[in-house]
Protein backbone atom coordinates (compact mmCIF):
# COMPACT_ATOMS: atom_id res chain seq x y z
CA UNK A 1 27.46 6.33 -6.58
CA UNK A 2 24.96 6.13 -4.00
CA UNK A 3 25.23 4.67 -0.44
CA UNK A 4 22.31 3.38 1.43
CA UNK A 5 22.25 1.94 4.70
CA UNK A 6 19.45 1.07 7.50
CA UNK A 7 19.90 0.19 10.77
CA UNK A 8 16.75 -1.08 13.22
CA UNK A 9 16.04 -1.26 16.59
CA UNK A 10 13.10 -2.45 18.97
CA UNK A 11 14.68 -0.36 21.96
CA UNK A 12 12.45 2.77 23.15
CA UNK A 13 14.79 4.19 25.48
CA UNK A 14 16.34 6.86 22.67
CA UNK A 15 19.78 6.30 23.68
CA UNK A 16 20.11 2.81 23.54
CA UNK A 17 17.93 2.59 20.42
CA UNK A 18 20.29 5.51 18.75
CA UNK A 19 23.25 4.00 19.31
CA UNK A 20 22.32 0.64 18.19
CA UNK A 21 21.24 2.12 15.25
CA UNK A 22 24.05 3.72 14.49
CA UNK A 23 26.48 1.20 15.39
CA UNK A 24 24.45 -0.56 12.19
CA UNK A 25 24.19 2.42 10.02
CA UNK A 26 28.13 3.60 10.52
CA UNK A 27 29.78 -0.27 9.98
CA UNK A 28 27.40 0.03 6.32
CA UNK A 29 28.60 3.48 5.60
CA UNK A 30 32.30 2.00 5.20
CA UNK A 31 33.74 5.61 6.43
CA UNK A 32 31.56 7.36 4.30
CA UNK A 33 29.51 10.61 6.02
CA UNK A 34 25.72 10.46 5.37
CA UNK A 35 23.92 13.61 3.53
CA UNK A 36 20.32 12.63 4.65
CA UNK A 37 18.45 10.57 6.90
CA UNK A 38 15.20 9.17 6.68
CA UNK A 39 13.52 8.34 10.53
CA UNK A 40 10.84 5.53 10.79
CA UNK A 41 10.01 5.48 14.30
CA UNK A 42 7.55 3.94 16.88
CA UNK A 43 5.31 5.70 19.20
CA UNK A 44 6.80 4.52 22.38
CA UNK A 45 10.44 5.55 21.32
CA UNK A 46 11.57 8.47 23.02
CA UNK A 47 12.49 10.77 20.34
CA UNK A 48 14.23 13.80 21.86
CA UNK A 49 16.93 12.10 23.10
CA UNK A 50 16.92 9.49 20.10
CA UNK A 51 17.30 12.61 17.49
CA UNK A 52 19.58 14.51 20.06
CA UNK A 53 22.36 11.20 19.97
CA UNK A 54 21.61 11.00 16.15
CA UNK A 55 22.13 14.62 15.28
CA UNK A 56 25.15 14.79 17.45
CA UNK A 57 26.75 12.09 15.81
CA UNK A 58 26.25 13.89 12.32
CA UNK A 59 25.49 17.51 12.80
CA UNK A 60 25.62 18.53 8.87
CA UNK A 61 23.29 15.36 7.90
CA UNK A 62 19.25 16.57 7.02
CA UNK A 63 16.90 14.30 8.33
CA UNK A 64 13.41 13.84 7.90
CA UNK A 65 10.95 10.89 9.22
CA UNK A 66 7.53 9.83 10.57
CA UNK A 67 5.95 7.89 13.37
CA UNK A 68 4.93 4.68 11.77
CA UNK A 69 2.51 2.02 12.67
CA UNK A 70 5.09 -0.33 12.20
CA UNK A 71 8.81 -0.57 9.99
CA UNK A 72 10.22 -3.02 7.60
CA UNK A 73 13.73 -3.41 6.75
CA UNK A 74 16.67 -5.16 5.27
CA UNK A 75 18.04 -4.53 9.19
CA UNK A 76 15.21 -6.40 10.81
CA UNK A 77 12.48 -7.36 8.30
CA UNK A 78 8.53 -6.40 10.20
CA UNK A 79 8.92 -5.94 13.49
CA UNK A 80 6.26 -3.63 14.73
CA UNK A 81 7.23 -1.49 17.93
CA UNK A 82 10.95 -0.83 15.91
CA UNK A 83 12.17 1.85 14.99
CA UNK A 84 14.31 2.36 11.84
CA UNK A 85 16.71 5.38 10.71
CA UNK A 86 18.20 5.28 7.12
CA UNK A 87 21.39 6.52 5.93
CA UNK A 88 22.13 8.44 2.73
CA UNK A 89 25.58 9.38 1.21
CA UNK A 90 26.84 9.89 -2.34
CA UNK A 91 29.41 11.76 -4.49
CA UNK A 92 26.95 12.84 -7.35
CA UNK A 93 23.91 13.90 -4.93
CA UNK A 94 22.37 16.63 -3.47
CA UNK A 95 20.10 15.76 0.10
CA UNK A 96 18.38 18.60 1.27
CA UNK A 97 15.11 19.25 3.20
CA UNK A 98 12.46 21.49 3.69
CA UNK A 99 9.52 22.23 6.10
CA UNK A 100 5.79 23.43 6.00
CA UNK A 101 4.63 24.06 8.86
CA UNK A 102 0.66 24.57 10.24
CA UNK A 103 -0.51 22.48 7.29
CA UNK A 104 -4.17 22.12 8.13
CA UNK A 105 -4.13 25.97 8.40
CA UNK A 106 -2.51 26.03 4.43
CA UNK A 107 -2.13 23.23 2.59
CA UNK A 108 -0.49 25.75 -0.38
CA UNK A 109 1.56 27.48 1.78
CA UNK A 110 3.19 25.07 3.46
CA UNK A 111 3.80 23.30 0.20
CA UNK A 112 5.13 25.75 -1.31
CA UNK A 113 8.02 26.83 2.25
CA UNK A 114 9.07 22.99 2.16
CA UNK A 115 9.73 22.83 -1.29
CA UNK A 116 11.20 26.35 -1.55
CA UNK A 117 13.47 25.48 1.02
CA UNK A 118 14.50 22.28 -0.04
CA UNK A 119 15.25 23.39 -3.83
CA UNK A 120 17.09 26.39 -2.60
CA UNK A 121 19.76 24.63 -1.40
CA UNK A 122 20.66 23.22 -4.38
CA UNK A 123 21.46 23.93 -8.16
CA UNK A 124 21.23 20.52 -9.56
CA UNK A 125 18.12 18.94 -11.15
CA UNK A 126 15.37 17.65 -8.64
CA UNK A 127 15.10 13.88 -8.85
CA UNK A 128 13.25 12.57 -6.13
CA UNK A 129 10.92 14.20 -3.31
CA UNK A 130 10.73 11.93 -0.36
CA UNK A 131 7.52 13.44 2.02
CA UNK A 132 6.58 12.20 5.67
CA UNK A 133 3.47 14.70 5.95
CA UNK A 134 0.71 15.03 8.72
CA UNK A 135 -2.72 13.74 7.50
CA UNK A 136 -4.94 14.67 9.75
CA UNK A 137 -8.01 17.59 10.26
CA UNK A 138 -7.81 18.04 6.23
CA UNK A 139 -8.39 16.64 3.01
CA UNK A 140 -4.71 14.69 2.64
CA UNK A 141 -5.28 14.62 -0.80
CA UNK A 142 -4.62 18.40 -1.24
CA UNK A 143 -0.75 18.02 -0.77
CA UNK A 144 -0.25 15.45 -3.27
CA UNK A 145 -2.60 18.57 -5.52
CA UNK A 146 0.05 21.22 -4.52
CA UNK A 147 3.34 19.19 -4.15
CA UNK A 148 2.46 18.50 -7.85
CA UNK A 149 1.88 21.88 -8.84
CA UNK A 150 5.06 23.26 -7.08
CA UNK A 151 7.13 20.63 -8.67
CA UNK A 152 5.44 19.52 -12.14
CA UNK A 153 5.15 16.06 -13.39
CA UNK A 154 8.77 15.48 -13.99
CA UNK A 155 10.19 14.73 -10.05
CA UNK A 156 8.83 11.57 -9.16
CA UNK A 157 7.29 11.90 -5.62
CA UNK A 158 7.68 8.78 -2.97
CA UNK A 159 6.27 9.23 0.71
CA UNK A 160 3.57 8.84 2.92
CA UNK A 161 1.35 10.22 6.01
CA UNK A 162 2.78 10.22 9.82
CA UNK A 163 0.45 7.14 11.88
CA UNK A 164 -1.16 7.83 15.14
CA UNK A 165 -0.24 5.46 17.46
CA UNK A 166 -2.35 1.87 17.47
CA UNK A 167 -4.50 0.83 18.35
CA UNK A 168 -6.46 4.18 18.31
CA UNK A 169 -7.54 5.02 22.01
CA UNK A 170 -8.76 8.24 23.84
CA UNK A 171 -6.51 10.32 24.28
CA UNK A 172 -5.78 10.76 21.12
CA UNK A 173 -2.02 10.55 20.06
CA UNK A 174 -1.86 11.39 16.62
CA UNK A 175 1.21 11.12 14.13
CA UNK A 176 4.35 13.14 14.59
CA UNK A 177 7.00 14.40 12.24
CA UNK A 178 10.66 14.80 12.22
CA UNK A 179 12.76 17.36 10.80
CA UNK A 180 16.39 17.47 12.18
CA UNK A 181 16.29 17.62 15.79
CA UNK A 182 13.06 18.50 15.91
CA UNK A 183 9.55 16.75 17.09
CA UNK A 184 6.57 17.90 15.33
CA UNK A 185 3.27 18.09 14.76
CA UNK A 186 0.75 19.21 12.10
CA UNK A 187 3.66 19.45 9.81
CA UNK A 188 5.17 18.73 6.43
CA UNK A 189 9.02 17.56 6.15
CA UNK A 190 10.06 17.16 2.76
CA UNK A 191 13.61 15.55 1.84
CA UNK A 192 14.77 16.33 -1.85
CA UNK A 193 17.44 14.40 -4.10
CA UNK A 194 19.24 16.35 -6.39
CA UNK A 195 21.10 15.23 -9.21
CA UNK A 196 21.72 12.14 -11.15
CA UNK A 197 19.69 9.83 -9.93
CA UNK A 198 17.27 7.04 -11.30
CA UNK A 199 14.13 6.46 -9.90
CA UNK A 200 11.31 3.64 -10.94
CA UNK A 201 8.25 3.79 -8.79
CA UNK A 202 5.71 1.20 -8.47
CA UNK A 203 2.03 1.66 -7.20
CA UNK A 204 -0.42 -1.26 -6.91
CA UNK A 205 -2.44 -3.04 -3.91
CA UNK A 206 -4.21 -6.14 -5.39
CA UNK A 207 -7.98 -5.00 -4.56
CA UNK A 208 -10.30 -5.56 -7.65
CA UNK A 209 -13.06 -3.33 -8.61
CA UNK A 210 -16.48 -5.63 -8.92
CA UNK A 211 -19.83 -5.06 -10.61
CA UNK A 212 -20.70 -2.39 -12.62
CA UNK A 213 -19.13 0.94 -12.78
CA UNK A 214 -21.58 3.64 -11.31
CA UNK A 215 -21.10 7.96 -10.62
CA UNK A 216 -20.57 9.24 -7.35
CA UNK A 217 -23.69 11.47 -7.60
CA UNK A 218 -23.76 13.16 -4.40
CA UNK A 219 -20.22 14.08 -1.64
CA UNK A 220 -18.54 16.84 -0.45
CA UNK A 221 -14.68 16.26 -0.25
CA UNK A 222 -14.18 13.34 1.38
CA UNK A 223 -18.10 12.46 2.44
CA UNK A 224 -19.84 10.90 -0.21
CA UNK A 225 -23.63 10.58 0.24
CA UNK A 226 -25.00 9.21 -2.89
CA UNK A 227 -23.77 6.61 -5.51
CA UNK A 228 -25.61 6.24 -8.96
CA UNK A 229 -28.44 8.92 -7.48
CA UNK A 230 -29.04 5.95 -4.27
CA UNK A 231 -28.00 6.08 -0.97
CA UNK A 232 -24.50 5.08 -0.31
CA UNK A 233 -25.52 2.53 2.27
CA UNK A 234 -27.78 1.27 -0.49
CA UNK A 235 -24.95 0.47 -2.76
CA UNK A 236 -22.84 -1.00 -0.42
CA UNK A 237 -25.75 -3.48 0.46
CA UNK A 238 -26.41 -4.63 -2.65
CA UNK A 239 -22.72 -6.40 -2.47
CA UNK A 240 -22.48 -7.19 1.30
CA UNK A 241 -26.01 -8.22 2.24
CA UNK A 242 -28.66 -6.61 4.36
CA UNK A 243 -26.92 -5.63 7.45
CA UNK A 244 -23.40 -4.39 6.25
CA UNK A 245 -22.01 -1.28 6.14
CA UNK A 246 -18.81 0.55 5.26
CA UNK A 247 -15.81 -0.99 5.91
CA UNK A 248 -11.99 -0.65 5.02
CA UNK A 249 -11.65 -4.23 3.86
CA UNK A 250 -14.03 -3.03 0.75
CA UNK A 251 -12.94 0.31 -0.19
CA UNK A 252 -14.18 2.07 -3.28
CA UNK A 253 -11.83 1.93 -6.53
CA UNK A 254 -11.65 5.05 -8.20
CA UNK A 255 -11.42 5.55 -12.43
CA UNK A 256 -8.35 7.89 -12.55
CA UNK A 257 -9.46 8.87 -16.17
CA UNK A 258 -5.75 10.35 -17.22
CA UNK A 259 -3.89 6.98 -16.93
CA UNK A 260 -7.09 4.34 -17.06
CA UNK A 261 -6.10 2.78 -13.34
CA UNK A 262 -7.60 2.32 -10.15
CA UNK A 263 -6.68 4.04 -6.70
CA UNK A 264 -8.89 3.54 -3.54
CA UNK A 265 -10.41 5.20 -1.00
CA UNK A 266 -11.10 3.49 2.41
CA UNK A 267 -14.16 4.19 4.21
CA UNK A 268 -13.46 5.11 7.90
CA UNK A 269 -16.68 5.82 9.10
CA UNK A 270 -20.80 5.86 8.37
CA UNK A 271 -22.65 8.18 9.42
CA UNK A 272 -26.36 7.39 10.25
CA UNK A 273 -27.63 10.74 10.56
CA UNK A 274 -26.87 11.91 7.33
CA UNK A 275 -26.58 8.63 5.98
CA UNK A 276 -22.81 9.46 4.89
CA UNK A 277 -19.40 7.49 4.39
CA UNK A 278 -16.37 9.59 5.28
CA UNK A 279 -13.36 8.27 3.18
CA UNK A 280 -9.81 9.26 4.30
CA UNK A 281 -9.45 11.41 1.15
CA UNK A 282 -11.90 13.09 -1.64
CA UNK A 283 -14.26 12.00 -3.71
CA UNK A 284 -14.92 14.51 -6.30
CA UNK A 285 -18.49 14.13 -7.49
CA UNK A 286 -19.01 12.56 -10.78
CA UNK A 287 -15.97 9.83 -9.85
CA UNK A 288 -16.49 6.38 -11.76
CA UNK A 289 -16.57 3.99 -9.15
CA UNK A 290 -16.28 0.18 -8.23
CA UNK A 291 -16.60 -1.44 -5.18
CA UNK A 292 -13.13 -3.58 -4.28
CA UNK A 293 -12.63 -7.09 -2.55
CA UNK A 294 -9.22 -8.91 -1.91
CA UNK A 295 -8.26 -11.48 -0.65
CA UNK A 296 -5.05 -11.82 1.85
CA UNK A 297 -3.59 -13.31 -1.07
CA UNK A 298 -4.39 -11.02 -3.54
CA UNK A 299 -3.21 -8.27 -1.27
CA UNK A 300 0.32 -9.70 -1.16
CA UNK A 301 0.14 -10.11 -4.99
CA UNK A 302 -0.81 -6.54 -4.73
CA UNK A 303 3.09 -5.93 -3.91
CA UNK A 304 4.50 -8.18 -6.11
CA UNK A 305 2.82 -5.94 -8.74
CA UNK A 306 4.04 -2.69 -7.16
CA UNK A 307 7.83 -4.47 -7.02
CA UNK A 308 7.62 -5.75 -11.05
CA UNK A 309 6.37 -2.29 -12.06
CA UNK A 310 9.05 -0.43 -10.27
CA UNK A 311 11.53 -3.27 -11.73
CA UNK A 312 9.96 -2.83 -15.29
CA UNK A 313 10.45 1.47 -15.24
CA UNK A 314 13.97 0.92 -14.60
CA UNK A 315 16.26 2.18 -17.15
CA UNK A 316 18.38 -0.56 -19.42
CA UNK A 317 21.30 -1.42 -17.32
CA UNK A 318 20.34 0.33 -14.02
CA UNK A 319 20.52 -2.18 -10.79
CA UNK A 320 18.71 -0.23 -7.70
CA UNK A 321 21.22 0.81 -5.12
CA UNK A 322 18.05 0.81 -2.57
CA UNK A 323 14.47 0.22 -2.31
CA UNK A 324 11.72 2.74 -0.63
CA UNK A 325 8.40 0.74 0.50
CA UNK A 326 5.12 2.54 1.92
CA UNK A 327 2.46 0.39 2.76
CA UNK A 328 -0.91 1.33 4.40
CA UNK A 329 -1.79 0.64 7.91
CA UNK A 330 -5.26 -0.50 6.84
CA UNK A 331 -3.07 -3.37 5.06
CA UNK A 332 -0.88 -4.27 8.04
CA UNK A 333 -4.73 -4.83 9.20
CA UNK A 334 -5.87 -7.20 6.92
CA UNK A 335 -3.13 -9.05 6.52
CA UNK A 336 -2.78 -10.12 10.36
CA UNK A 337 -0.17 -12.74 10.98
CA UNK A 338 0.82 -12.89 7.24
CA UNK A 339 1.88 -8.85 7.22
CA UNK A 340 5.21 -9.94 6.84
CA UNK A 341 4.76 -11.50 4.01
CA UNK A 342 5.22 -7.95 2.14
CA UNK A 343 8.76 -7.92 3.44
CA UNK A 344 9.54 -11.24 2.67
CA UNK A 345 8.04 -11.12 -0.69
CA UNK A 346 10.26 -8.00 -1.78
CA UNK A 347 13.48 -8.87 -0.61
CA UNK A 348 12.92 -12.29 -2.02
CA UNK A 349 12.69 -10.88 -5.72
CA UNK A 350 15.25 -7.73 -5.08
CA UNK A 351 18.08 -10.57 -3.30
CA UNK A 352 18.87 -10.11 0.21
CA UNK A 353 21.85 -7.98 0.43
CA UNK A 354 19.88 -4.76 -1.40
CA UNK A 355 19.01 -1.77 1.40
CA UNK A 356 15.49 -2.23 1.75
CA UNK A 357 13.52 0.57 4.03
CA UNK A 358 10.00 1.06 3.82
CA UNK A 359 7.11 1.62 6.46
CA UNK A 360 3.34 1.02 7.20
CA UNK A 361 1.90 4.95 6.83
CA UNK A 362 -1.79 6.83 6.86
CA UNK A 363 -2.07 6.92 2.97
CA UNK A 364 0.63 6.44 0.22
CA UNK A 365 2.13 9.43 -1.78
CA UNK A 366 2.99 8.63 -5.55
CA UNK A 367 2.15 9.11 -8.66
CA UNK A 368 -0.04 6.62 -10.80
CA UNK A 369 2.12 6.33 -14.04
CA UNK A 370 4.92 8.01 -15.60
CA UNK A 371 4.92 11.36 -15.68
CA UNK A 372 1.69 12.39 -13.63
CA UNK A 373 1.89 14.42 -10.88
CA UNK A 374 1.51 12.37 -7.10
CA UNK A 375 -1.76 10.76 -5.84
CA UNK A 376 -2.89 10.17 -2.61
CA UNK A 377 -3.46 6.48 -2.21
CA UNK A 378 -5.31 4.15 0.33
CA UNK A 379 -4.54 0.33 1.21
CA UNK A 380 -1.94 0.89 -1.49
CA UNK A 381 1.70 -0.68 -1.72
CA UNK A 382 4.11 1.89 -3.56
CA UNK A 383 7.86 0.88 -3.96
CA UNK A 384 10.31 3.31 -5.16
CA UNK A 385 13.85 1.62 -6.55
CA UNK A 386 16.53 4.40 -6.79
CA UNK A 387 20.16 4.15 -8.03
CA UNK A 388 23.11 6.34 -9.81
């Protein structure tokens, strides 16, 4: 059997905020003791003395967790500013947790001393890798390369990157990472489930590719210069008129030729000089490419696809003892006053009284069918239902 619980709070003062929390997470654990925690927090929380209450209260529990640009729950629904913390406990499971540290310095290596650690605390099968990673001064899409070569195609991977705090301002305040008591940064906390567990993950985010497919001709990791042998600014035009440029709300929709889908890549910046578009993740060149377009609409149907894929993957007779949601922050965006709607929309179809704990993150960690190795998504909804 597996216990999960989630308690939310909008306090920053760490005390307050960690005991409210817990006041929520221990009535929902029924007397049970937690294995694992997963931390969801805001940038103005105070975190030392919010992990310092927590960690007290359960000194044997590993815990993990992110800065987030905002959480959702079952606890609290959207509520951006909160702060959520979610409780793990089971009979049949193994919750243990690893660290990279330095990532930028060594993608590989600190792949390989989170997962290391994490698996060597445990002799039962790997079943789920939860990962709250820094994304930032490298190519994010090399730790969903070398998660997947440490761990195969076999352990689904759910997770996604730290946020800097919003809206982005001078001086910069970029994500942070938890791992047990400690604040990080630059880091990789991984959280591993061990044992028999089922897992169904669904990945999906309602853009659709338009016009004809063309070839990245020209990029270097995640600048792309040329499309089709034109300027990128060139292509862009040609579907947004004269004086656009770049933007997030029309990323580019990538072929992934193994399993015939779609992910995207958001464009965060052009660069005049050079006349280049740096995506937050690579491009290798020679990608098939579309440009996207949504609708607020057709965003929100972009999770109600994520939710009936993970629902479909399910085993026969499995009901999910918990739901794990990232979202992107470029979606939170987009969708405005109707973000919520993602929330709503889930716990609408999974009935109100399943755990539900999911956040808006820097790029979405899973992988794009069943068994493939993880992907690093943009502007992507990815909903992992677990259960014994």
């Amino acid at each position: 059997m597996l216990r999960m619980v989630v308690g939310q709070s909008d306090e920053l003062d760490g005390e307050f905020a960690a005991r409210e929390i817990l006041a929520q997470c221990t009535d929902a654990l029924g007397g049970r003791e937690p294995q694992a925690g997963l931390l969801l927090a805001s940038h103005g929380l105070d975190f030392e003395t919010f992990l310092s209450v927590v960690t007290a209260a359960y000194p044997d529990m590993d815990l993990i967790g992110c800065t987030t640009m905002a959480p959702m729950s079952s606890a609290a629904e959207y509520a951006e500013g909160s702060t959520t913390l979610t409780l793990f406990a089971s009979d049949q499971l193994d919750f243990t947790a690893g660290l990279g540290s330095d990532v930028a310095a060594g993608v590989k290596s600190a792949v390989r001393r989170a997962v290391e650690e994490a698996t060597s605390k445990t002799d039962k099968e790997p079943a789920l890798l939860i990962v709250t990673p820094t994304v930032e001064d490298f190519d994010p899409t090399a730790v969903t390369l070398e998660i997947g070569e440490a761990l195969g195609r076999t352990v689904p991977v759910f997770g996604g990157g730290a946020a800097p705090d919003f809206p982005i301002a001078m001086p910069w305040l970029g994500g942070v990472q938890f791992y047990g008591n400690q604040v990080l940064t630059g880091s990789l906390p991984v959280l591993l489930v061990s044992g028999p567990l089922k897992v169904s993950v669904g990945v999906a985010h309602g853009w659709s590719p338009v016009g004809k497919t063309a070839v990245v001709t020209r990029s270097d990791e995640s600048k792309v210069y040329e499309i089709d042998g034109e300027p990128i600014l060139d292509f862009y035009r040609r579907y947004l008129g004269m004086n656009s440029e770049p933007a997030i709300a029309n990323p580019l929709a990538i072929l992934d030729h193994d399993t015939g889908r779609y992910y995207l890549r958001a464009p965060m910046q052009y660069d005049d000089h050079d006349g280049s578009a740096t995506f937050f993740g690579s491009i290798p060149q020679g990608s098939t490419v579309q440009l996207a377009m949504a609708t607020t609409e057709e965003i929100l149907r972009g999770t109600e696809t994520s939710l009936a894929e993970a629902m479909s993957g399910l085993p026969d007779g499995t009901e999910p003892e918990g739901a794990l949601i990232a979202s992107c922050a470029v979606r939170g965006f987009l969708l405005g006053t109707r973000t919520s709607g993602e929330i709503n929309r889930i716990r609408a179809a999974l009935g109100q009284d399943l755990p539900v704990s999911g956040f808006y993150a820097f790029g979405e960690i899973a992988p794009l069918g069943f068994d493939s190795t993880p992907s690093f998504h943009n502007e992507t909804c990815v909903i992992a239902l677990i259960g014994t």
